[in-house]
Every structure is written in structure tokens, then in C-alpha cells.
C-alpha atoms as a PDB file:
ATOM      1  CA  UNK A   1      11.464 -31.445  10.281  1.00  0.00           C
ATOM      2  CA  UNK A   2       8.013 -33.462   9.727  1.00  0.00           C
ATOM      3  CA  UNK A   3      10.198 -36.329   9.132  1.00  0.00           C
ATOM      4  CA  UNK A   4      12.077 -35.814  12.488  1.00  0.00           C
ATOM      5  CA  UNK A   5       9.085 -35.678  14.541  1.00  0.00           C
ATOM      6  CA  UNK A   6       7.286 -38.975  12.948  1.00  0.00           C
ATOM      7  CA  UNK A   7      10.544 -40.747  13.755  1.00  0.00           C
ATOM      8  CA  UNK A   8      10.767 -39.330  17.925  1.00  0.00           C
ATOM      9  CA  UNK A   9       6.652 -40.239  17.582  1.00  0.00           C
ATOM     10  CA  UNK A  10       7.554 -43.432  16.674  1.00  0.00           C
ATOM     11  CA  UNK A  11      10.218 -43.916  19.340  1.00  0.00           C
ATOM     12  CA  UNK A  12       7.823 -42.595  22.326  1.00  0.00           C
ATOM     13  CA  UNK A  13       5.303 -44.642  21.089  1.00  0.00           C
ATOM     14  CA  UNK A  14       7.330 -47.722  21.254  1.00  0.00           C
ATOM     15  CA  UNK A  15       8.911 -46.529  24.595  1.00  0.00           C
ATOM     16  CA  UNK A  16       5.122 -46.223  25.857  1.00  0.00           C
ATOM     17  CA  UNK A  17       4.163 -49.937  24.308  1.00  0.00           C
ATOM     18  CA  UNK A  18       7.017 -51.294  25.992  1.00  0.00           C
ATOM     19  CA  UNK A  19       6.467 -49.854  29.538  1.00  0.00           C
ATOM     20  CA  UNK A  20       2.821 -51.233  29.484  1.00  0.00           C
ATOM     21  CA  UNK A  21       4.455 -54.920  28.778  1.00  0.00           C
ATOM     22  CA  UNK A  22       6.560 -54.844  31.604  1.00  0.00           C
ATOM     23  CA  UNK A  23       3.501 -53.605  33.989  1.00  0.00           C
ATOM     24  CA  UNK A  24       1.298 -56.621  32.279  1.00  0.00           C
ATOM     25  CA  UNK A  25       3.592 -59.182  32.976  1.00  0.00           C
ATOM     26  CA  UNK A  26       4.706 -57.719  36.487  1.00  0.00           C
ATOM     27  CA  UNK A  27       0.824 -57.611  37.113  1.00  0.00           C
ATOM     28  CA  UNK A  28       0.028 -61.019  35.772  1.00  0.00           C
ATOM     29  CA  UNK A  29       3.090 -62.310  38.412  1.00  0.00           C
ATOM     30  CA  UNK A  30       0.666 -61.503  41.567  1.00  0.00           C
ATOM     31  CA  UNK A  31      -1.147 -64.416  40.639  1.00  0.00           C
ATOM     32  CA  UNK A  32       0.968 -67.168  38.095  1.00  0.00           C
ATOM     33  CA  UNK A  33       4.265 -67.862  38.595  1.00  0.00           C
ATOM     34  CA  UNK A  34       7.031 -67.213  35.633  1.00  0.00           C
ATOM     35  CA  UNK A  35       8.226 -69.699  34.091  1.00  0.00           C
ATOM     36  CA  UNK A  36      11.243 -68.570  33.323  1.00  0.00           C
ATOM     37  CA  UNK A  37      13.513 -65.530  33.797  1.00  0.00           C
ATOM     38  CA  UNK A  38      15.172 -63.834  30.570  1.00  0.00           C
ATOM     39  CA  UNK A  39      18.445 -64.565  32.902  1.00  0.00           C
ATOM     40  CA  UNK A  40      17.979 -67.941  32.332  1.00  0.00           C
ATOM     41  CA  UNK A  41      16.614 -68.405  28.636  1.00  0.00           C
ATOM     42  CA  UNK A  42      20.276 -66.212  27.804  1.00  0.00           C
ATOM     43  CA  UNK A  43      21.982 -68.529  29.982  1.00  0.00           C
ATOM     44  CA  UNK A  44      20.514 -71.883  28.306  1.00  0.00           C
ATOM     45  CA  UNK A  45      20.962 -70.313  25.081  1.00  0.00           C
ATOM     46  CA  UNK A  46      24.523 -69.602  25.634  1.00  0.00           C
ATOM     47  CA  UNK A  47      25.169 -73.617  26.888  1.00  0.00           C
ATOM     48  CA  UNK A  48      23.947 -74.593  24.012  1.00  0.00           C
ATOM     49  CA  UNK A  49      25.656 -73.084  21.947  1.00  0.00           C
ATOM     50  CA  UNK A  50      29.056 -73.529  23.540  1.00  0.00           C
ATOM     51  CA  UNK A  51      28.259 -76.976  24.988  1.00  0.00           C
ATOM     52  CA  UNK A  52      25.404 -78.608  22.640  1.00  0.00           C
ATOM     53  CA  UNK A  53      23.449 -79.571  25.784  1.00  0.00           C
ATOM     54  CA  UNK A  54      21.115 -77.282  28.150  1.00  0.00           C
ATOM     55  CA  UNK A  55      21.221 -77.658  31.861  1.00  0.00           C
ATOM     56  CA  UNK A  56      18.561 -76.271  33.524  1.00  0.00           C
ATOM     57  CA  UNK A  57      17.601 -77.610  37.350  1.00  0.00           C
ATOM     58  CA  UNK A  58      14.487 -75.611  38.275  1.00  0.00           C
ATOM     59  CA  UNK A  59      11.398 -76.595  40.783  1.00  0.00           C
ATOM     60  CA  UNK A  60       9.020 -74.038  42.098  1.00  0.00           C
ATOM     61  CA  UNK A  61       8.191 -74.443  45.821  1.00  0.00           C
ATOM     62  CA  UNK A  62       5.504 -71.607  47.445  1.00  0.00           C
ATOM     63  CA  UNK A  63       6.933 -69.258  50.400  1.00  0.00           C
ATOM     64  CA  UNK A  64       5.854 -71.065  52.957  1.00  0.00           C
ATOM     65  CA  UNK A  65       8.126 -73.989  51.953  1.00  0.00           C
ATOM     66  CA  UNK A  66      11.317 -72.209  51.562  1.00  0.00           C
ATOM     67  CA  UNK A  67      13.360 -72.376  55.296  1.00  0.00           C
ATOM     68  CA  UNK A  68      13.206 -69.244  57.272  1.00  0.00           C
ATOM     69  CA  UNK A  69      16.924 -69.628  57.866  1.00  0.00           C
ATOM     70  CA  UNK A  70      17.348 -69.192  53.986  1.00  0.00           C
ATOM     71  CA  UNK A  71      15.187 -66.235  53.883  1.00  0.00           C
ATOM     72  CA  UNK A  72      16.679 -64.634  56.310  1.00  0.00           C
ATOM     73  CA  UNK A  73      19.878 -65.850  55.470  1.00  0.00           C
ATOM     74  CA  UNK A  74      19.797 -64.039  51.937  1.00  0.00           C
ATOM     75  CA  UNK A  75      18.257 -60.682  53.109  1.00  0.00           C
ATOM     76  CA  UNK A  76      21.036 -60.405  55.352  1.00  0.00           C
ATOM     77  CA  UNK A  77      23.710 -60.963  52.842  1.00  0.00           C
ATOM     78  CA  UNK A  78      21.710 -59.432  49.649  1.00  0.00           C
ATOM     79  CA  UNK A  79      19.459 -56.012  51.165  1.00  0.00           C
ATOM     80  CA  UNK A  80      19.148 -55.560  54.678  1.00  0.00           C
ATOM     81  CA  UNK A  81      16.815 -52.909  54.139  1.00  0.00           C
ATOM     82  CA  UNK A  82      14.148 -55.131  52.414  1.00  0.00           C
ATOM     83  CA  UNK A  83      11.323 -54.412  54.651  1.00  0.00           C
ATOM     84  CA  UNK A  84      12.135 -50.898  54.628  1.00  0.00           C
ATOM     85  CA  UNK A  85      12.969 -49.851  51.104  1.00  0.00           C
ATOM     86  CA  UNK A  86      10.345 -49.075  48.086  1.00  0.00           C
ATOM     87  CA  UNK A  87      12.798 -50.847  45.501  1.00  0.00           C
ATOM     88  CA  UNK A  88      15.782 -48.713  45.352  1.00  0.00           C
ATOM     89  CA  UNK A  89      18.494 -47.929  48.269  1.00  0.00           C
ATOM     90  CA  UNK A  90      20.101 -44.433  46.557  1.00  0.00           C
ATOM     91  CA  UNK A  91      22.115 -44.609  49.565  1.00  0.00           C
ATOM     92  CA  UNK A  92      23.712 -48.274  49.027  1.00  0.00           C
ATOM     93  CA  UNK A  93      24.302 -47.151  44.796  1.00  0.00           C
ATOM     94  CA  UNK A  94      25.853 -44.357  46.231  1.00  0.00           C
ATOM     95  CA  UNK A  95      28.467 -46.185  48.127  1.00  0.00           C
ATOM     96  CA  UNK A  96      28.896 -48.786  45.406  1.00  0.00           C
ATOM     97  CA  UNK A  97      29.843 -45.754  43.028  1.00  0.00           C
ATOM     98  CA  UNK A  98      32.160 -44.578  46.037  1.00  0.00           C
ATOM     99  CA  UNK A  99      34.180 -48.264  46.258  1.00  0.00           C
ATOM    100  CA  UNK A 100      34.419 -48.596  43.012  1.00  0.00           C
ATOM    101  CA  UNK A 101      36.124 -45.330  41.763  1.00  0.00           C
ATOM    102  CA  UNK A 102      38.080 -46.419  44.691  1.00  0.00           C
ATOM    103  CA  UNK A 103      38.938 -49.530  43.038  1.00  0.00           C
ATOM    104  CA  UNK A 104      39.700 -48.120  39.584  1.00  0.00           C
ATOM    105  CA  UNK A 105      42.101 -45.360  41.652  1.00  0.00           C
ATOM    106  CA  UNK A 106      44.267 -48.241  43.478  1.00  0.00           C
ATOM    107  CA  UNK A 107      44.305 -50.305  39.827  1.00  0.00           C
ATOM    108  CA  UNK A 108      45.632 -47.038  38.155  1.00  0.00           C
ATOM    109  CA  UNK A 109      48.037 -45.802  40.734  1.00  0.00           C
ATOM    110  CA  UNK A 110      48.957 -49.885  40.783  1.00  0.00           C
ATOM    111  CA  UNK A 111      49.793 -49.835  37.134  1.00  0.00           C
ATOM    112  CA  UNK A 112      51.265 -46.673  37.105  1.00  0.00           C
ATOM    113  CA  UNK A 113      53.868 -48.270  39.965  1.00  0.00           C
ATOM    114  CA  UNK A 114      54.293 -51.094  37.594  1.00  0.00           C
ATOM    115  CA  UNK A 115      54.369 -50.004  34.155  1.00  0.00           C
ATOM    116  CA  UNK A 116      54.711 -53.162  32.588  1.00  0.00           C
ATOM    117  CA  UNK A 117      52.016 -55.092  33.893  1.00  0.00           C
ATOM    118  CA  UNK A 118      48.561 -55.278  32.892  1.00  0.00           C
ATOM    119  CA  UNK A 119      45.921 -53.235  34.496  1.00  0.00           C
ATOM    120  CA  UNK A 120      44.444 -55.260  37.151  1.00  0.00           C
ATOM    121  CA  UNK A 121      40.919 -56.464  36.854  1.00  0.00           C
ATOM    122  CA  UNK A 122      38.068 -54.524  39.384  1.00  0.00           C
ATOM    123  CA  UNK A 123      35.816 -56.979  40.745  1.00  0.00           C
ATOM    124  CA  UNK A 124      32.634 -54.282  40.482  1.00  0.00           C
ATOM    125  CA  UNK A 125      29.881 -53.575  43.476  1.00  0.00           C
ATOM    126  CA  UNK A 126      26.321 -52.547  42.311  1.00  0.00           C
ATOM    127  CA  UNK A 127      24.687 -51.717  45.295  1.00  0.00           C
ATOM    128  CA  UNK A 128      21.353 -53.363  44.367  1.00  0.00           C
ATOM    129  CA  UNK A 129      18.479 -54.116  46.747  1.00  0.00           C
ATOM    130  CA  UNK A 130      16.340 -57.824  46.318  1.00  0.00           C
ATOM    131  CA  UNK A 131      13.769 -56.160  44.021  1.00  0.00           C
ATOM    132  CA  UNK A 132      16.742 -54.494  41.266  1.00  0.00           C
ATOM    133  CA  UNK A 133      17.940 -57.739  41.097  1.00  0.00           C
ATOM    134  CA  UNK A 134      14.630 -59.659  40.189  1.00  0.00           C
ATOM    135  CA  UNK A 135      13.654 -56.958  38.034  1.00  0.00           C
ATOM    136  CA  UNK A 136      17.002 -57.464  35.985  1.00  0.00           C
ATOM    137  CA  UNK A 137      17.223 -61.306  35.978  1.00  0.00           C
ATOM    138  CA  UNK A 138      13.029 -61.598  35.469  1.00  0.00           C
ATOM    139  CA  UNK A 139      13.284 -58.417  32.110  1.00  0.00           C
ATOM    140  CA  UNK A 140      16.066 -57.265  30.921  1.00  0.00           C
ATOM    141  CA  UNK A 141      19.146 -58.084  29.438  1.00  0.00           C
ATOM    142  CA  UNK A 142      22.965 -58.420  31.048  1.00  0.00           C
ATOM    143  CA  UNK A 143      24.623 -55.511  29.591  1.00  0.00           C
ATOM    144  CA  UNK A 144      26.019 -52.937  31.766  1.00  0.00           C
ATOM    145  CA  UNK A 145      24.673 -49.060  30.344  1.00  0.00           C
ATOM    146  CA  UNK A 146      22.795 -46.313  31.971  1.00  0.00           C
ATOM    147  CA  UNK A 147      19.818 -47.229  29.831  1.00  0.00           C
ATOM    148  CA  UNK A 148      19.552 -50.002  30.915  1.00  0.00           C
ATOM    149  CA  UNK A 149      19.863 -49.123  34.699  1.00  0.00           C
ATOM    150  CA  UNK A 150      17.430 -46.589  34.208  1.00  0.00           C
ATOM    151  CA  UNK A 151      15.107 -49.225  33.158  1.00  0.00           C
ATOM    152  CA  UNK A 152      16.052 -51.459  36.312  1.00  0.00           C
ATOM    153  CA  UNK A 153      15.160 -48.410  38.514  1.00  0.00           C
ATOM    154  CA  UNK A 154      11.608 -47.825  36.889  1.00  0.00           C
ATOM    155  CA  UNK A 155      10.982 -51.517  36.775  1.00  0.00           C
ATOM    156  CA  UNK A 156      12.273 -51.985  40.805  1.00  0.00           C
ATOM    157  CA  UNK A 157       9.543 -49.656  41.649  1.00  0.00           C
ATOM    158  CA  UNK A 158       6.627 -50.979  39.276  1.00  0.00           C
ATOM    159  CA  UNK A 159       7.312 -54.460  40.876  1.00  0.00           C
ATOM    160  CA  UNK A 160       7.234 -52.773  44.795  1.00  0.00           C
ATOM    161  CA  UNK A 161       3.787 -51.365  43.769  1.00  0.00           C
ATOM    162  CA  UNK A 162       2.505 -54.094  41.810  1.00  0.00           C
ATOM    163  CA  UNK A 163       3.137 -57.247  43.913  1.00  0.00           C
ATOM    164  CA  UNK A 164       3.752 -57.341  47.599  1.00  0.00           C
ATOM    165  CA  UNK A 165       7.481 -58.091  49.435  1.00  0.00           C
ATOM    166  CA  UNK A 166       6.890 -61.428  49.862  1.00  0.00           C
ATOM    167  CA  UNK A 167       5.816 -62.352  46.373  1.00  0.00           C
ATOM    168  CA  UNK A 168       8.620 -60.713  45.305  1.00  0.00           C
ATOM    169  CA  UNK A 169      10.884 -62.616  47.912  1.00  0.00           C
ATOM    170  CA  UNK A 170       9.301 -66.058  46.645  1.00  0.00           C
ATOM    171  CA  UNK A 171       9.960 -65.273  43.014  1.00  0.00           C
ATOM    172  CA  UNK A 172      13.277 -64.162  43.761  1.00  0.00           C
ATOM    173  CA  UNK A 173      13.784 -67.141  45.723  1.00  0.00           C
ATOM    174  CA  UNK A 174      12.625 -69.319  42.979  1.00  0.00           C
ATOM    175  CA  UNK A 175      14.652 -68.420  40.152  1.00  0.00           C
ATOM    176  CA  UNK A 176      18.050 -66.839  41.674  1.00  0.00           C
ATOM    177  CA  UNK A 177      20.767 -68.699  40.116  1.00  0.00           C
ATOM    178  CA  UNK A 178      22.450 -70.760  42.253  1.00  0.00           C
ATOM    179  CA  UNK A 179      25.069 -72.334  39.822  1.00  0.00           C
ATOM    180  CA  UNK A 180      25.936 -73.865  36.534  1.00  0.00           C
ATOM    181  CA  UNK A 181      22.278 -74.388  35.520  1.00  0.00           C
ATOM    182  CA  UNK A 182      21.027 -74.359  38.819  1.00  0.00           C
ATOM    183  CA  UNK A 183      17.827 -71.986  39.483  1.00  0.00           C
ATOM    184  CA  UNK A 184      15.943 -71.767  42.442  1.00  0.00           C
ATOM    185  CA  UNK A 185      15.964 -72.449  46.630  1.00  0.00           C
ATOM    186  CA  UNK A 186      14.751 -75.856  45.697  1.00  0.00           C
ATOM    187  CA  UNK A 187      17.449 -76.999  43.341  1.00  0.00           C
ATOM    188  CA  UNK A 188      20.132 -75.638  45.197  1.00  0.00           C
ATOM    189  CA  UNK A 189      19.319 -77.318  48.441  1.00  0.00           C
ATOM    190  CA  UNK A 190      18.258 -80.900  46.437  1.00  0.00           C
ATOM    191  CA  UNK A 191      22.249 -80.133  44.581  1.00  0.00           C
ATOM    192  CA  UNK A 192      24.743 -78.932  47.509  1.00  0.00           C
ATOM    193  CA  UNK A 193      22.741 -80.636  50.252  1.00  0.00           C
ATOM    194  CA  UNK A 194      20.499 -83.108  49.503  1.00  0.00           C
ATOM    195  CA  UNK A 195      17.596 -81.712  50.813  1.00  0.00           C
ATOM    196  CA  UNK A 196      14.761 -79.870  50.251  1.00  0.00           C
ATOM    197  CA  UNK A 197      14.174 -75.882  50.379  1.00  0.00           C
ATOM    198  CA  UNK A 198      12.244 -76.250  53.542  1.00  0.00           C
ATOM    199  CA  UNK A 199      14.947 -78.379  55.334  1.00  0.00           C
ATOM    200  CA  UNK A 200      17.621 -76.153  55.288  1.00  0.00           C
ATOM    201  CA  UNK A 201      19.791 -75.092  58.846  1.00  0.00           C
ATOM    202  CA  UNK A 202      21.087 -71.657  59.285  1.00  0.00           C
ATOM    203  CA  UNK A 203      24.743 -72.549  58.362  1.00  0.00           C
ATOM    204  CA  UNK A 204      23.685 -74.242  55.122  1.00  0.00           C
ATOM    205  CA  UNK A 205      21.468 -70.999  54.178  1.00  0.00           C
ATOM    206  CA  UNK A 206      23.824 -69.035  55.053  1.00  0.00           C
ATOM    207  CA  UNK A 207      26.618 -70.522  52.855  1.00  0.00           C
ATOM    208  CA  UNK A 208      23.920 -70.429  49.438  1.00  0.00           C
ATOM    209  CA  UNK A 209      23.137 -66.747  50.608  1.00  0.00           C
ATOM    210  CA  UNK A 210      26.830 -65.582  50.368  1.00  0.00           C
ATOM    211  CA  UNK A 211      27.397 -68.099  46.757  1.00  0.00           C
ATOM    212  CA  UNK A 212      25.163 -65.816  45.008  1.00  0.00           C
ATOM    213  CA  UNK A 213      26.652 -62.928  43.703  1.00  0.00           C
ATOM    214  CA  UNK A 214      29.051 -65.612  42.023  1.00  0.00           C
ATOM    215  CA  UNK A 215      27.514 -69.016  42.241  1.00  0.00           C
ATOM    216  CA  UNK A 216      29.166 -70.806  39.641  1.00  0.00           C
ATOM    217  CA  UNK A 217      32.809 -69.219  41.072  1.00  0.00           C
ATOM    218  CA  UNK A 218      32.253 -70.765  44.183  1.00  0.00           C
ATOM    219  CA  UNK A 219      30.398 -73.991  43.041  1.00  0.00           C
ATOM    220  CA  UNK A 220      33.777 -74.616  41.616  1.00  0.00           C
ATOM    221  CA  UNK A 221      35.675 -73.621  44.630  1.00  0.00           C
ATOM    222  CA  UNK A 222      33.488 -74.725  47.391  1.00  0.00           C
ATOM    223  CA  UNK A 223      36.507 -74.705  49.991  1.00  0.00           C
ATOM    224  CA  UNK A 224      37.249 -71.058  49.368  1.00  0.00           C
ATOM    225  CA  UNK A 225      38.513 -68.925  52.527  1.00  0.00           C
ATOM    226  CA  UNK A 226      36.409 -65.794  51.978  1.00  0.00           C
ATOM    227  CA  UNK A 227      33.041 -68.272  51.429  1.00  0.00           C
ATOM    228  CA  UNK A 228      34.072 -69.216  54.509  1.00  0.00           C
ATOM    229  CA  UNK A 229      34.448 -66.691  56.456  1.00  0.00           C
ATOM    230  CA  UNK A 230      31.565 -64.440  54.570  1.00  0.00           C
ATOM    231  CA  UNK A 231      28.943 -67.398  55.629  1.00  0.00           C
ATOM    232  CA  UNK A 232      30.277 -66.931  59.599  1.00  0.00           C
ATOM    233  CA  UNK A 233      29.466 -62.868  58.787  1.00  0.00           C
ATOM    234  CA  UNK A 234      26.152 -63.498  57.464  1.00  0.00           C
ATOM    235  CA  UNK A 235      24.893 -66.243  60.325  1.00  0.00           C
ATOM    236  CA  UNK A 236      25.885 -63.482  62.786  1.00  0.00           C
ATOM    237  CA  UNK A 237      23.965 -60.965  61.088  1.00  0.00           C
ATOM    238  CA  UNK A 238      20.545 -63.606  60.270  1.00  0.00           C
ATOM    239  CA  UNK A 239      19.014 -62.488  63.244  1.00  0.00           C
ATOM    240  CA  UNK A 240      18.309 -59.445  62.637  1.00  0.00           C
ATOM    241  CA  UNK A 241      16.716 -59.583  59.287  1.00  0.00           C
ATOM    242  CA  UNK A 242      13.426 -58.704  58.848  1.00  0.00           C
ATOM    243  CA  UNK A 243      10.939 -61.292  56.410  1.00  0.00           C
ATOM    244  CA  UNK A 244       7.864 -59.889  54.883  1.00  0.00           C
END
């Protein structure tokens, strides 16, 4: 029994030690910029060893030199209700959940129609505001468990209370990926239209906005129909978003 409780000591002490390293390093963000996201070390890592060679196209530009239009552009497409929200939309993961049993229903009732096929793949929705997303990419790893969203959730609302909405907008901003090695409002404008962050129109933000919930996929496929048509959805939407 003694031995028991040393060992669940041991694990809420380590639990404890690691909550106070996020809030130091979420603190320590307010004022210096990260380097680098744990997104992107896995991602350099994993060229490296596939490829022998790291790509990594990465400069930091302040808020006030990243185009309105792209701003706006990804709050539109990304979380609407940035402004509003304190980290987490419960209503937006609840709809996600909804589509996607939704999904795994039609696959099922697919396969089950066509027994000899393979079960189709379910492109999944998260439902994740601006801030889920930076506190994923910036601290945690990639896998997909209720652990880890758990942590995702407590870290969303550390960073909301720790740094303000447009810090977290410029760091978000500054080390989204944006394609094969591409990180950053900067790089991606200097890549796809050879210009800077601050230059950028409404159709061209609106066009990176909708690449980035699969930027290399559709830095491969730039003429894709639904890129397309998603970037005429979001530049109707644009003016409506609110910026911090």
C-alpha cells in the first residue's frame, strides 16, 4: 500500500512540475518570441530522417506587419469567435463530434453496401478555436488521445490568461505551417506570392487562410476546385471578422 502511494506521489508530483513548465514558458512568450514550435522540431526531425536534408523557411515579422486582410482572412476561416471566446468553443467540439460520428455512420453503412471494399477513409473535424491550435503546435505532441486533449484544453486557457489575443494571434501567425517546411505569414507570402506578410490583398489571404488545415495537400494541388471555391467563402465572410 506504502508502495502504491509513493508511486501516485510521484506521478502528481511530476504532473504538478510539468504544469508549472508550460505556465513558465507561456509566461516568458508575453515578452520573447519562440523560436520554435515542438510542431516544427517533429517535423524537421522527421525530414531528416526520411530525406537527409531539413527544410525549414521561417522569419518572424511583429503584428503590425502582418496584412489585415490575412488576419482577418484566417479568423474567418479558422475561429470566428476569436474575440469572443476564452480559448475553448464547447459548442464548435460539440458539432465536430456530431459530423464526425456522422462520417463514421455513412463509411459503415457504405461498406456494409459494399462488402468487398475497404472502409473508406474519414477526413476528421476538430472543432478547435486559434488558441487550441497554438497551444498544440507551440507544446505538445501530434497524437490523437483524450490525454492529450485534456492537456490542449488546460493549456488553451493558461495561454488566454497569460498573454493577450493579439499576442497570441502574432505567434500563431508566425509559426502556422504553411507547407512543406514552410512556417510563418512571412514565408508563405515571400513562397506563393512573392511578397511580404504586410503586402498581402484579400484574395491572396484568403487563399493561405483556407491552405491551412492541409497546407502541404494543397501546396501540391494548388488548382484544386474546393481551394477554390473555399477562398470565394472565406473573402465573403472577411468582413466580418473581428481582430484583437
Amino acid at each position: 500500500m506504502k508502495g502504491l502511494l509513493r508511486w501516485l506521489a510521484l506521478v502528481l508530483i511530476a504532473f504538478v512540475a510539468l504544469q508549472l513548465y508550460f505556465v513558465l514558458r507561456i509566461a516568458l512568450m508575453a515578452r520573447i518570441d519562440p523560436q520554435s514550435t515542438t510542431f516544427q522540431r517533429s517535423a524537421a526531425w522527421q525530414q531528416l530522417r526520411q530525406d537527409g536534408a531539413m527544410r525549414w523557411r521561417q522569419q518572424w515579422v511583429p503584428y503590425a506587419q502582418i496584412s489585415s486582410q490575412l488576419k482577418r482572412a484566417v479568423i474567418a476561416s479558422e475561429d470566428d469567435g476569436f474575440i469572443q471566446h476564452d480559448g475553448v468553443q464547447w459548442d464548435a467540439i460539440e458539432k465536430a463530434w456530431e459530423r464526425n460520428a456522422a462520417a463514421r455512420e455513412r463509411a459503415l453503412q457504405a461498406q456494409q453496401r459494399h462488402p468487398g471494399k475497404p472502409l473508406r477513409a474519414v477526413t476528421l473535424r476538430g472543432g478547435s478555436t486559434i488558441t487550441q491550435q497554438l497551444a498544440k503546435n507551440l507544446l505538445l505532441s501530434g497524437e490523437r488521445t483524450l490525454v492529450r486533449k485534456a492537456q490542449e484544453l488546460v493549456l488553451a486557457y493558461t495561454l488566454e490568461r497569460l498573454l493577450t489575443k493579439q499576442r497570441i494571434l502574432e505567434i500563431y501567425l508566425n509559426n502556422v505551417e504553411w507547407g512543406d517546411g514552410i512556417y510563418g505569414a512571412e514565408a508563405a507570402a515571400r513562397h506563393y506570392y512573392r511578397k511580404s506578410a504586410a503586402e498581402l490583398t484579400a484574395p491572396e489571404a484568403a487563399r493561405l487562410a483556407v491552405m491551412l488545415p492541409a497546407p502541404r495537400r494543397f501546396e501540391k494541388n494548388p488548382q484544386s476546385a474546393y481551394l477554390a471555391g473555399r477562398t470565394r467563402t472565406i473573402l465573403a465572410r472577411m468582413p466580418a471578422a473581428q481582430l484583437p
